[in-house]
Protein backbone atom coordinates (compact mmCIF):
# COMPACT_ATOMS: atom_id res chain seq x y z
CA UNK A 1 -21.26 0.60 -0.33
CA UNK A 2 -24.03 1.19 -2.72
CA UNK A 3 -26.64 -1.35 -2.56
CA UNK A 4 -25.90 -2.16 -6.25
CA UNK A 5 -22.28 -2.85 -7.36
CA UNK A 6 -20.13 -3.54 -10.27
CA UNK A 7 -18.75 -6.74 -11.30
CA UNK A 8 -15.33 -7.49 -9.82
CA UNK A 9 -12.07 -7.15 -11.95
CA UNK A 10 -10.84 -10.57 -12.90
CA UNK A 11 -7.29 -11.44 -13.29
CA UNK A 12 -7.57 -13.50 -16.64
CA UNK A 13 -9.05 -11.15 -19.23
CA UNK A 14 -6.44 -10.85 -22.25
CA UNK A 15 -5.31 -7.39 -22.61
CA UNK A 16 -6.09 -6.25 -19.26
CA UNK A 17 -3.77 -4.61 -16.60
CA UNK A 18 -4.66 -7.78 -14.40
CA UNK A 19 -3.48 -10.47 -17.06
CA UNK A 20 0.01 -8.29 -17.95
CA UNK A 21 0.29 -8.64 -13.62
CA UNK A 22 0.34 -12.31 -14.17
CA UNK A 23 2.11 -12.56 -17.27
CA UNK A 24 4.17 -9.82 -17.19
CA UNK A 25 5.60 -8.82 -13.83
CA UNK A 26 5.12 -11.69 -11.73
CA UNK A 27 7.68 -13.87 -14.36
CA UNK A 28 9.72 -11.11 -13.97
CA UNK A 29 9.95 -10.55 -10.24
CA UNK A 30 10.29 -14.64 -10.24
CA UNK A 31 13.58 -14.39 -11.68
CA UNK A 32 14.42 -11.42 -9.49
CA UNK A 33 14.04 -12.88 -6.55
CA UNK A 34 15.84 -16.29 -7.61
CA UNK A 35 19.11 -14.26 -8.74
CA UNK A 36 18.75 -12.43 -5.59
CA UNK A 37 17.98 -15.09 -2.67
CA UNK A 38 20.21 -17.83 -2.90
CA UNK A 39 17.24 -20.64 -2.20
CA UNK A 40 18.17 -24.14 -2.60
CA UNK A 41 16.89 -26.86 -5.37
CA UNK A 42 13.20 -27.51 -3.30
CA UNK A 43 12.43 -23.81 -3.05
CA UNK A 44 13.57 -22.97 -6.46
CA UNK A 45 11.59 -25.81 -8.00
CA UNK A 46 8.21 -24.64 -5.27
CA UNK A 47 8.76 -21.08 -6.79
CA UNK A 48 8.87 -21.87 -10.55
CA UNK A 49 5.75 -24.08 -9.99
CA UNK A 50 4.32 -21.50 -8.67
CA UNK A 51 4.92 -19.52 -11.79
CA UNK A 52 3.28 -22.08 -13.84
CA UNK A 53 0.27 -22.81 -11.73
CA UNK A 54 -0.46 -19.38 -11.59
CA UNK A 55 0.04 -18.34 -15.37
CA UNK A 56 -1.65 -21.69 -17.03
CA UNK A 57 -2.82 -23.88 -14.69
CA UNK A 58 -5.55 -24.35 -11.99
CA UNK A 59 -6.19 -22.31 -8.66
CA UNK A 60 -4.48 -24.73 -5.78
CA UNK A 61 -5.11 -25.04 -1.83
CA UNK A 62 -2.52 -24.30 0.35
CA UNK A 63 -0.96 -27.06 1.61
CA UNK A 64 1.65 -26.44 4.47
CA UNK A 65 -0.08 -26.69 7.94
CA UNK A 66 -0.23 -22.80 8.76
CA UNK A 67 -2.24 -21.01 10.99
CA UNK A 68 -3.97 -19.19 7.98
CA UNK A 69 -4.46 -22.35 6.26
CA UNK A 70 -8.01 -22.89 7.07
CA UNK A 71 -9.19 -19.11 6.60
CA UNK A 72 -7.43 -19.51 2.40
CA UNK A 73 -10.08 -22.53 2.12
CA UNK A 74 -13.05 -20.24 3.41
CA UNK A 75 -11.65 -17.31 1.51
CA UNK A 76 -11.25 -19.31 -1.80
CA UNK A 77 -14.43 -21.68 -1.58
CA UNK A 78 -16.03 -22.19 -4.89
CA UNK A 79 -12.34 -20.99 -6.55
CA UNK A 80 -10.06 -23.78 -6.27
CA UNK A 81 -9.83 -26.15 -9.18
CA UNK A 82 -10.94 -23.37 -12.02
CA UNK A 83 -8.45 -21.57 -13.81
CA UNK A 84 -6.71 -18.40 -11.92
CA UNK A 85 -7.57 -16.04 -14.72
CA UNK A 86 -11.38 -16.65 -13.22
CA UNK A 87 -10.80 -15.31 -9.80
CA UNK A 88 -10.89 -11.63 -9.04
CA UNK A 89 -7.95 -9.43 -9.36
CA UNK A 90 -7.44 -8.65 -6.02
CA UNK A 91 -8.12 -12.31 -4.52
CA UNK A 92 -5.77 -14.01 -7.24
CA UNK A 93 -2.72 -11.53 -7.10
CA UNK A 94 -3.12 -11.81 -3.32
CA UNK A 95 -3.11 -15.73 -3.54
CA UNK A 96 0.05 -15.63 -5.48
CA UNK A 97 2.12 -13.51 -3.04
CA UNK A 98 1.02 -16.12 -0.03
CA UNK A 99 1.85 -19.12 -2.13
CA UNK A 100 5.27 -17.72 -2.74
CA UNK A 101 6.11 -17.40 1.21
CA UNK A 102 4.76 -21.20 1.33
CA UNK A 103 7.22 -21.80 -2.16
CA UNK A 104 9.86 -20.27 0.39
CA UNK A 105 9.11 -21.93 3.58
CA UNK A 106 8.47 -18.33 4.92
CA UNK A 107 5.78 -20.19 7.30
CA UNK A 108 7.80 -23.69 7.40
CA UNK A 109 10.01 -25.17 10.29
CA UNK A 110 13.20 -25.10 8.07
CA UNK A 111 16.11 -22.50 7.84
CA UNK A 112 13.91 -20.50 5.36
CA UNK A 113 11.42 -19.72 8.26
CA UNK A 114 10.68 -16.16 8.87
CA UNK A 115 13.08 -15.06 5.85
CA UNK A 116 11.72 -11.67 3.82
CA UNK A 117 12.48 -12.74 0.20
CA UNK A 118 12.13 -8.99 -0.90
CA UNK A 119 14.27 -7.57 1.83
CA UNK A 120 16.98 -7.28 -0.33
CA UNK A 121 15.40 -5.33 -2.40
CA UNK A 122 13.41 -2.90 0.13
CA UNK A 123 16.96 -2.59 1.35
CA UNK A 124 18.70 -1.65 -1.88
CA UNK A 125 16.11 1.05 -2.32
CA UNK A 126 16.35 2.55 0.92
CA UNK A 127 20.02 3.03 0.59
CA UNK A 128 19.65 4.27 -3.16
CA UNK A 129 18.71 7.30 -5.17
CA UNK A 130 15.13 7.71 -4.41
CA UNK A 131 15.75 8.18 -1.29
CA UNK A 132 19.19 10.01 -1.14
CA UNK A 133 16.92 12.78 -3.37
CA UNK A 134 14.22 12.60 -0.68
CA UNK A 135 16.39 13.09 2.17
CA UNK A 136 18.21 16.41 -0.03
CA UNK A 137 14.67 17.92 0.49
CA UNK A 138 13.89 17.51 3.86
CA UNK A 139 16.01 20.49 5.20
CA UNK A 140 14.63 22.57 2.35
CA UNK A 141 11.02 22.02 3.64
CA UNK A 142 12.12 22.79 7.13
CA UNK A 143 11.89 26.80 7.11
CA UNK A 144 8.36 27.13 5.65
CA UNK A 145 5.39 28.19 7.20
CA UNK A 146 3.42 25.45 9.10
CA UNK A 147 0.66 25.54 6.32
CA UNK A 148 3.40 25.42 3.57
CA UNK A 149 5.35 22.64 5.24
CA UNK A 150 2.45 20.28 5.72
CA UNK A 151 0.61 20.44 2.28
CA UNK A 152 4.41 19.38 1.16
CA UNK A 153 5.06 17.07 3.26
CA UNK A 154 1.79 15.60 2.30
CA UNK A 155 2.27 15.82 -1.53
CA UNK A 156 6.10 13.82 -0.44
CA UNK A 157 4.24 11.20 0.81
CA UNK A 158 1.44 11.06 -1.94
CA UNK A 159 3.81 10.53 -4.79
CA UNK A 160 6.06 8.39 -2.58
CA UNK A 161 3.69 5.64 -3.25
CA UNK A 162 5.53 5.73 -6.64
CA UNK A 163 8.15 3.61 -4.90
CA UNK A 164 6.43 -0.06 -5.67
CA UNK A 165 8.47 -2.43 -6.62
CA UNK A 166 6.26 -4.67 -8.04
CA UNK A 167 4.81 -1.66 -10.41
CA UNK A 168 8.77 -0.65 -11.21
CA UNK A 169 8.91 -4.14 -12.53
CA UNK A 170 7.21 -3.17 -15.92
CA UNK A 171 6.42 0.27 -15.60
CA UNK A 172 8.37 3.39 -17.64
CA UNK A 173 9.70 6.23 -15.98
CA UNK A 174 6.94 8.20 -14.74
CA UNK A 175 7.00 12.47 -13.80
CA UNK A 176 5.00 14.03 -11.43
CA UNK A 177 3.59 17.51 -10.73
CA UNK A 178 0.92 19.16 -9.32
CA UNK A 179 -1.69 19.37 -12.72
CA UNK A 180 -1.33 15.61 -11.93
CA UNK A 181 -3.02 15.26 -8.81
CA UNK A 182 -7.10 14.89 -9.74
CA UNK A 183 -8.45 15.06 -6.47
CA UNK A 184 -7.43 16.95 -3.57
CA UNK A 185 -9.32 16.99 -0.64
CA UNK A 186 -6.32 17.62 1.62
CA UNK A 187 -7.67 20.60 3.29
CA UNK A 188 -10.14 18.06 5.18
CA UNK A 189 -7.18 15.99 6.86
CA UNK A 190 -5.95 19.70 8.53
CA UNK A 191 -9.76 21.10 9.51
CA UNK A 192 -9.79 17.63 10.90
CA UNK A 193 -6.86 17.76 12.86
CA UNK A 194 -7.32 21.90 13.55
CA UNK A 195 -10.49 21.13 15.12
CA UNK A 196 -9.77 17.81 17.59
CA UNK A 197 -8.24 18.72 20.87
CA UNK A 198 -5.55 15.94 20.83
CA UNK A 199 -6.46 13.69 18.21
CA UNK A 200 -4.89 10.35 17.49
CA UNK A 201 -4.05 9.57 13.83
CA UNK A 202 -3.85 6.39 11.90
CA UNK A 203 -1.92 5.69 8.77
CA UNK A 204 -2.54 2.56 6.79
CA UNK A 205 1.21 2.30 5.61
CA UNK A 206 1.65 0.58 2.27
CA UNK A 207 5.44 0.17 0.66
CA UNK A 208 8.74 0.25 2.60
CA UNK A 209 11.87 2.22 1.89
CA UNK A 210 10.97 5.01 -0.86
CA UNK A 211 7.35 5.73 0.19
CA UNK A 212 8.14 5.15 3.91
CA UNK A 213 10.54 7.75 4.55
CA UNK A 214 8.08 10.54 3.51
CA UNK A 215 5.29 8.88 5.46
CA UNK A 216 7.80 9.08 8.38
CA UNK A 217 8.72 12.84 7.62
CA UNK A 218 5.35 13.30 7.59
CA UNK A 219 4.39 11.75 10.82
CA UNK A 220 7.09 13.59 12.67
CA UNK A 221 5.74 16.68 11.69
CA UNK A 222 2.54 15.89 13.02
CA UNK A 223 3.85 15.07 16.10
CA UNK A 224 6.68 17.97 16.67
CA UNK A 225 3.49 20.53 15.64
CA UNK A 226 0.95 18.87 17.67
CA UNK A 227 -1.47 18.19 14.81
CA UNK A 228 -1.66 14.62 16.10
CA UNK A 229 -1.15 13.82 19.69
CA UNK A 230 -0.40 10.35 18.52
CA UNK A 231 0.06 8.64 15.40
CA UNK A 232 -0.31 4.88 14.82
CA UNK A 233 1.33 3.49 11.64
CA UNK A 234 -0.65 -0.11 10.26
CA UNK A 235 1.71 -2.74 8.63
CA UNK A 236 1.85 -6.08 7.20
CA UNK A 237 1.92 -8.64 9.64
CA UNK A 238 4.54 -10.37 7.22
CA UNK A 239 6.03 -9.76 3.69
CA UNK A 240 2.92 -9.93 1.47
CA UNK A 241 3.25 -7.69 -2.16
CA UNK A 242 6.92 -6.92 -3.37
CA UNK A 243 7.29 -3.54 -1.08
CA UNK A 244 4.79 -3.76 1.52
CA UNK A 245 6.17 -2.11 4.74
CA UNK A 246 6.54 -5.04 7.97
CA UNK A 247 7.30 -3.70 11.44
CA UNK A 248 11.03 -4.95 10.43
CA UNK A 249 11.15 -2.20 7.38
CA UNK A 250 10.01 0.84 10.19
CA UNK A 251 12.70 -0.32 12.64
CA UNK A 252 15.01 -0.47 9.56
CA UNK A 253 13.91 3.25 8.58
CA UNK A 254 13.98 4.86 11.53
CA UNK A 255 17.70 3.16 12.21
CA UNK A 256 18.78 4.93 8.89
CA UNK A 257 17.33 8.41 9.41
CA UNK A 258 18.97 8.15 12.75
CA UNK A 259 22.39 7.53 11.13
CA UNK A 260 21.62 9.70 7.98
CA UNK A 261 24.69 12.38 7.53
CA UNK A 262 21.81 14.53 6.34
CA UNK A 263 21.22 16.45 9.89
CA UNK A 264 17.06 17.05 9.42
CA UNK A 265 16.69 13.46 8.50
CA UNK A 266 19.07 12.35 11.53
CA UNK A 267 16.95 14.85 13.78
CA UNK A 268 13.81 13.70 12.55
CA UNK A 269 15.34 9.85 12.87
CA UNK A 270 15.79 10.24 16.77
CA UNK A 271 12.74 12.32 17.25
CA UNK A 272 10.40 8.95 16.12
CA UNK A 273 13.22 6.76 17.84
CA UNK A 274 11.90 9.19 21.49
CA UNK A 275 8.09 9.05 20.26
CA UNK A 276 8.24 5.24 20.26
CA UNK A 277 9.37 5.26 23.25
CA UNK A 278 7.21 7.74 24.81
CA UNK A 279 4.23 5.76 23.71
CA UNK A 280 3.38 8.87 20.80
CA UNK A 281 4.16 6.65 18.40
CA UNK A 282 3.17 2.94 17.94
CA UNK A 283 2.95 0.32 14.85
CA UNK A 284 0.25 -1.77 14.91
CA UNK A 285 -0.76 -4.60 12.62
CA UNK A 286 -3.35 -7.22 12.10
CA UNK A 287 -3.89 -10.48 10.20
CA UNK A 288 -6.69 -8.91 8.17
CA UNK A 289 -3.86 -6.45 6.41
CA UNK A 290 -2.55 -9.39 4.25
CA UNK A 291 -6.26 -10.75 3.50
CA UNK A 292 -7.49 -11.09 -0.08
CA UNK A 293 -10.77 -9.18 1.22
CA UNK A 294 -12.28 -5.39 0.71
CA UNK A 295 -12.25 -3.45 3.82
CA UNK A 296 -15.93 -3.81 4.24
CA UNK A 297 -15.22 -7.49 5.59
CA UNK A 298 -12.94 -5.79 8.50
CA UNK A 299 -13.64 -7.64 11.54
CA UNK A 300 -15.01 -5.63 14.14
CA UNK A 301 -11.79 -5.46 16.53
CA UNK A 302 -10.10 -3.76 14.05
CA UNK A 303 -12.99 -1.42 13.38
CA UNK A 304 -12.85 -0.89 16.51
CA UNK A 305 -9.52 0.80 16.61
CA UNK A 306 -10.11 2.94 13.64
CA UNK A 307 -13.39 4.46 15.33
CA UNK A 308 -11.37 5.48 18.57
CA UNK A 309 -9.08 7.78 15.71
CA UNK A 310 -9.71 11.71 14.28
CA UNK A 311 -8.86 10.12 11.36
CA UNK A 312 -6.72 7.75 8.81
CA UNK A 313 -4.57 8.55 6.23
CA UNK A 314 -5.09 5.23 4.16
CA UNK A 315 -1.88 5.22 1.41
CA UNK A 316 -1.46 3.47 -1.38
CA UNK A 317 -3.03 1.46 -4.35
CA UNK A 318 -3.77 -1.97 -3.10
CA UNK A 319 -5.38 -0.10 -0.41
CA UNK A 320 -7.20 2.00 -2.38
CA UNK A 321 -8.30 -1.18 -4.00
CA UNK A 322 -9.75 -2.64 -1.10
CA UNK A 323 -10.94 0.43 0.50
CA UNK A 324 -13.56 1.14 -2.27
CA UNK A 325 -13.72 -2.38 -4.01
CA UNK A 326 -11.93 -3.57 -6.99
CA UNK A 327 -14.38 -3.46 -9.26
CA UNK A 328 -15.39 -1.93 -12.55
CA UNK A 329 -16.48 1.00 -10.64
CA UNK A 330 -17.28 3.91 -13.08
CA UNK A 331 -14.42 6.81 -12.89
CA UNK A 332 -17.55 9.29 -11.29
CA UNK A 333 -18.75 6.90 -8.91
CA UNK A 334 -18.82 9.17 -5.97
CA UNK A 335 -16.01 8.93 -3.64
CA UNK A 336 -18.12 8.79 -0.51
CA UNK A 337 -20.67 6.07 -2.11
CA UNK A 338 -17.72 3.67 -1.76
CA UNK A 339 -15.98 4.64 1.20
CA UNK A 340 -18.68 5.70 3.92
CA UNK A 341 -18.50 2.54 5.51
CA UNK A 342 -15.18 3.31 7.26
CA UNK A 343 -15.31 3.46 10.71
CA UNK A 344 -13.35 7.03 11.03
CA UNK A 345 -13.25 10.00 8.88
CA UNK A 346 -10.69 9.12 6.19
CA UNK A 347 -7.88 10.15 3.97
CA UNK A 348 -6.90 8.14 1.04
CA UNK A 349 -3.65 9.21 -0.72
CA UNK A 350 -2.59 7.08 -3.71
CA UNK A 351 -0.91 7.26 -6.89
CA UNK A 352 -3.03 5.22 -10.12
CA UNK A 353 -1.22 2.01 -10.83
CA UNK A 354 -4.64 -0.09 -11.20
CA UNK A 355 -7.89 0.13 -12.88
CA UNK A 356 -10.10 1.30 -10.14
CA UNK A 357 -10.36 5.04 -9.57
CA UNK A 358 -13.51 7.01 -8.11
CA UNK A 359 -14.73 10.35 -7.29
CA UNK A 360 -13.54 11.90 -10.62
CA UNK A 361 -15.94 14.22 -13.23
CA UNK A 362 -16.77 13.38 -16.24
CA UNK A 363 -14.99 15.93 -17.58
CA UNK A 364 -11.77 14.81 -16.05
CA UNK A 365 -12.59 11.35 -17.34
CA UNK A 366 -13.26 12.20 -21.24
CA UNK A 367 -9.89 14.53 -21.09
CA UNK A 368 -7.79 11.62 -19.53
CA UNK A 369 -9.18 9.25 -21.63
CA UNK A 370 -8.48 11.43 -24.86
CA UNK A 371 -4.82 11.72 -23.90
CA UNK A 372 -3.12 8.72 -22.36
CA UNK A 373 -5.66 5.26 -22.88
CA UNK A 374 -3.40 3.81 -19.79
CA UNK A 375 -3.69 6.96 -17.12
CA UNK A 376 -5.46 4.68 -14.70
CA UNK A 377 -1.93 2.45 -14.31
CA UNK A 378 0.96 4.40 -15.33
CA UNK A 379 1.71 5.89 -11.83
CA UNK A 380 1.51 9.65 -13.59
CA UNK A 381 -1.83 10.52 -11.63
CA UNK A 382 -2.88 10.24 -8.28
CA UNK A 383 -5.68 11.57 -6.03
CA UNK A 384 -6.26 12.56 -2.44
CA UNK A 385 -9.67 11.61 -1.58
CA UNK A 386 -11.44 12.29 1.72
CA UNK A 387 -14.61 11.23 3.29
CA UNK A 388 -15.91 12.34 6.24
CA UNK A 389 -19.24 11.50 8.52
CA UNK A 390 -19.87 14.89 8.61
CA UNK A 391 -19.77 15.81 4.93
CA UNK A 392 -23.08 13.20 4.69
């Protein structure tokens, strides 16, 4: 990181894309989840005081006696008691999602314990349109040349981080194409890979279902064409935002591309089913995945596994966020000022749903800015940003 950064992005400003979070699609996904998840009087009471703690009232300790319960304390010293609109963006909206699995007795000893309030919907998703459409394409992809066929595959999983479903909460129907990706540095994630004799990949994963499945198609073509010689996929320990893909949601995946009466997607369904088992492919995951910190706090055994990869595909938004700091970066910031800390050569494929973007020209930025005043959140952009020791 530079040695002189922004402020961060606090949650409580009125107008901002952090307060609508809190007062707009949190409220909403509340009463999603309580017509969904038939909870009983003491978790529906836990999850609407939630709702009001975090919209008007004070920032509040956990209190259940978890394992994490101590490291919230360290994490929110010198936050607790003050409003939540005064806490950074990423901290507070991260705090919220881990006081609704305490709400839900998600960590408790009851009959709640170890339930994924949002599986529902992850599972709705992954057995609805999105993916029905993705799964039509697979076959077409499968008959063009090896250069064609990844820079597609790669695009599939780029704009598959549309499928959040906290952003579909209060976002409008959003269209893609190709004059709406501002960055692509793609080329460097194939001279990486062209170049390694037998190089291990990492991809941070971010959502389940609809941005899963191309991430899967994608990894299986890595494998099958020996781009990768293995590919590690990074989860959430637990359920943490709306969407975020759990080692439950790849088992889930894989089972339905197995089954899928679409015969690539079955094909490709029992060729990751074998690389699991053969050891090609494993899912890893850490506690530090659902922490409210930047990746520049990652503890050093972590670090550690991302230095023995090529390199890592990092996808989404909140990762974005955290990769290069949510904070009122300006739009040219350099990509590689904010990002040069990671321990491998990097990848970062995400679609704009926040305020933070980098590595952009000024150009870019007055045009954008001209046209549509919310580009940075409305999910019709997205970059593919790369950073690499050896472009220093």
């Amino acid at each position: 990181m530079p040695l002189s950064t922004p402020a961060p992005i606090l949650s409580g400003v009125p107008g901002s894309f952090a307060h609508g979070v809190f007062v707009e699609r949190h409220p909403k996904l509340v009463e999603r989840v309580l017509d969904a998840v038939p909870f009983g009087p003491c978790e529906r009471a836990a999850i609407e005081r939630l709702l009001v703690e975090s919209t008007s009232g004070v920032l509040e300790p956990l209190t259940e006696n978890t394992a994490d319960r101590d490291r919230w304390r360290v994490w929110g010293a010198g936050l607790y008691g003050r409003p939540w609109g005064e806490a950074p963006f990423l901290w507070a909206e991260s705090f919220f999602y881990r006081k609704l699995l305490e709400a839900t007795g998600y960590f408790g000893t009851g009959a709640w314990r170890g339930i994924d309030v949002f599986a529902s919907f992850k599972n709705a998703e992954l057995t609805g349109k999105t993916v029905e459409d993705q799964l039509s394409t697979v076959a077409a992809h499968t008959g063009s040349a090896v250069e064609d066929r990844r820079d597609r595959l790669l695009t599939s999983a780029l704009w598959g981080n549309r499928a959040d479903l906290g952003f579909q909460l209060t976002s409008a129907p959003i269209s893609t194409g190709s004059s709406r990706v501002l960055v692509d540095d793609s080329a460097v994630l194939w001279s990486v890979l062209d170049a390694a004799a037998n190089p291990a990949v990492s991809l941070i994963a971010d959502n389940a279902a609809g941005e899963l499945v191309p991430d899967l198609v994608l990894v299986d073509h890595l494998l099958t064409t020996g781009l990768a010689a293995q590919v590690v996929i990074w989860v959430k320990p637990h359920p943490y935002y709306v969407s975020d893909a759990t080692m439950s949601d790849v088992v889930d995946t894989i089972g339905f591309l197995r089954t899928s009466p679409h015969r690539a997607a079955a094909a490709i369904g029992q060729r990751l089913h074998g690389a699991m088992a053969a050891g090609d492919l494993k899912v890893r995951t850490h506690d530090f995945f659902c922490a409210p910190l930047p990746f520049t706090a990652m503890p050093g055994d972590l670090a550690s596994e991302f230095r023995d990869t090529a390199i890592t595909v990092l996808k989404g938004d909140l990762n974005y966020r955290r990769l290069v700091g949510d904070l009122h970066w300006p739009a040219t910031t350099p990509f590689a000022e904010t990002a040069n800390y990671f321990p491998s050569p990097l990848i970062a494929a995400r679609t704009l749903k926040s305020d933070v973007v980098v590595g952009l020209t000024a150009a870019q930025v007055d045009e954008l800015d001209a046209a549509e005043s919310q580009w940075r959140t409305s999910g019709e952009h997205a970059v593919i940003q790369a950073w690499s020791p050896a472009a220093r």
